[in-house]
Protein backbone atom coordinates (compact mmCIF):
# COMPACT_ATOMS: atom_id res chain seq x y z
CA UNK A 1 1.28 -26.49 6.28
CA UNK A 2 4.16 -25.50 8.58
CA UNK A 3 4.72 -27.93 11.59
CA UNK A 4 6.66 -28.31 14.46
CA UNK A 5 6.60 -31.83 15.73
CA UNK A 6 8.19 -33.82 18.87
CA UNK A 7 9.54 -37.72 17.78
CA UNK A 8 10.54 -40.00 20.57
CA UNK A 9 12.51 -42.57 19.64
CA UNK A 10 11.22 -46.33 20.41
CA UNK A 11 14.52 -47.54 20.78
CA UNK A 12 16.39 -45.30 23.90
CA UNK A 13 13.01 -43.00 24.32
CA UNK A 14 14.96 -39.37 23.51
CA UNK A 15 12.94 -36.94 21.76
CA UNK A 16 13.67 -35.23 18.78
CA UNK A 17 12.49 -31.83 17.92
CA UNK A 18 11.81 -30.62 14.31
CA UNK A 19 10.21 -28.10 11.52
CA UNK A 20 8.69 -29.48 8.05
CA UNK A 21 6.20 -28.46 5.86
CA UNK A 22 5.14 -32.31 4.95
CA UNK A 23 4.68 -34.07 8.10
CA UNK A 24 4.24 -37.43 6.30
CA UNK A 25 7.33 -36.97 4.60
CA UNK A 26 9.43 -36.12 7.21
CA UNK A 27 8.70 -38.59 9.88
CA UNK A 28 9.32 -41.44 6.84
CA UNK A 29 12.42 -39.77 6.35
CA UNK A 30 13.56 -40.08 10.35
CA UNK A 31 11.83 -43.55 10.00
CA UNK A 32 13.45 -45.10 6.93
CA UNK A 33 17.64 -43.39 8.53
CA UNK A 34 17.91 -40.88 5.59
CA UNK A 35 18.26 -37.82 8.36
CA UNK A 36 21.54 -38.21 9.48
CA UNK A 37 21.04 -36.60 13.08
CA UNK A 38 18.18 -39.51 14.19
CA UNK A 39 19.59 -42.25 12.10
CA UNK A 40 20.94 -44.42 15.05
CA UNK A 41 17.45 -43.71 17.01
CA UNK A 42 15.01 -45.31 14.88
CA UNK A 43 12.74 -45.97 14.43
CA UNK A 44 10.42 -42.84 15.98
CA UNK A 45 6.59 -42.39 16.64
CA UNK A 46 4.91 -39.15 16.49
CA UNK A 47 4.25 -37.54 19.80
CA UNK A 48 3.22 -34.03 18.90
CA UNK A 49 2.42 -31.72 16.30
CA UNK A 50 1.31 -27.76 15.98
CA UNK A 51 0.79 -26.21 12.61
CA UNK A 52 2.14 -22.53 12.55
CA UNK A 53 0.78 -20.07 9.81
CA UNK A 54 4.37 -19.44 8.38
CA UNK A 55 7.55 -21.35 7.90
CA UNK A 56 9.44 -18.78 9.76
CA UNK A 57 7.12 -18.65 12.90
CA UNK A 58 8.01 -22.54 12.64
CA UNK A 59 11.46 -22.82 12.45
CA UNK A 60 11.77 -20.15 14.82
CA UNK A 61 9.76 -21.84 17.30
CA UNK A 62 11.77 -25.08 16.56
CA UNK A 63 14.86 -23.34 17.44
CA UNK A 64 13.96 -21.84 20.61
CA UNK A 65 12.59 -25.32 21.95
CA UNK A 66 16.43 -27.02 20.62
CA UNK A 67 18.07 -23.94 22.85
CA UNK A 68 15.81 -24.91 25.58
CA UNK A 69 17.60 -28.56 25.57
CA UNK A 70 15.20 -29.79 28.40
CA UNK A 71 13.09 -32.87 28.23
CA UNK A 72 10.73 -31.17 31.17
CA UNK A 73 9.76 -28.69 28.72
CA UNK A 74 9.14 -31.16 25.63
CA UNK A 75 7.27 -33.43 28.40
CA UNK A 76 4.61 -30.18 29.49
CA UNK A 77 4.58 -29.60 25.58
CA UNK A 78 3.40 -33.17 25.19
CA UNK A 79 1.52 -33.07 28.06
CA UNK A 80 -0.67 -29.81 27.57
CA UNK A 81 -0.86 -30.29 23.96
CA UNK A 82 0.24 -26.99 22.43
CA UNK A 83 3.92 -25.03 22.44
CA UNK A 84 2.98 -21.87 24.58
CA UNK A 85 6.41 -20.09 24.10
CA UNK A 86 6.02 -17.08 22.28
CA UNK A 87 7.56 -16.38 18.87
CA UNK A 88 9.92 -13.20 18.94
């Protein structure tokens, strides 16, 4: 399972984009401060998720929405409920 997910932290409301293939495992990671980037955020709830056949199509997806660096477009993400940016 490849996923991109969207965290928002409970503690100043940001949102954090990422790529994983273990969901669980991840978001226990962000939750427990062993990924260094979100450790001062936590702890984070799950507010999104889209599987993606292939790591790459993942990760590249992931780094397209980082460039992006706008909460409007994590927000219609959120909203709609599916990334509609299409992988080059």
């Amino acid at each position: 399972m490849n996923v991109v997910y969207i965290l928002q932290s409970e503690v100043n409301y940001k949102y954090y984009v990422g790529s994983t293939k273990n969901l669980t495992r991840r978001l226990e990671e962000h939750n427990s401060g062993r990924s260094k980037y979100t450790s001062f955020s936590k702890p984070f709830k799950l507010v999104f998720s889209q599987e993606f056949s292939t790591q790459r199509e993942a990760r590249s997806i992931e780094y397209r929405l980082k460039k992006f660096k706008s909460r409007k477009i994590v927000e219609k993400i959120i909203k709609e409920g599916y990334i509609k940016i299409a992988n080059r």
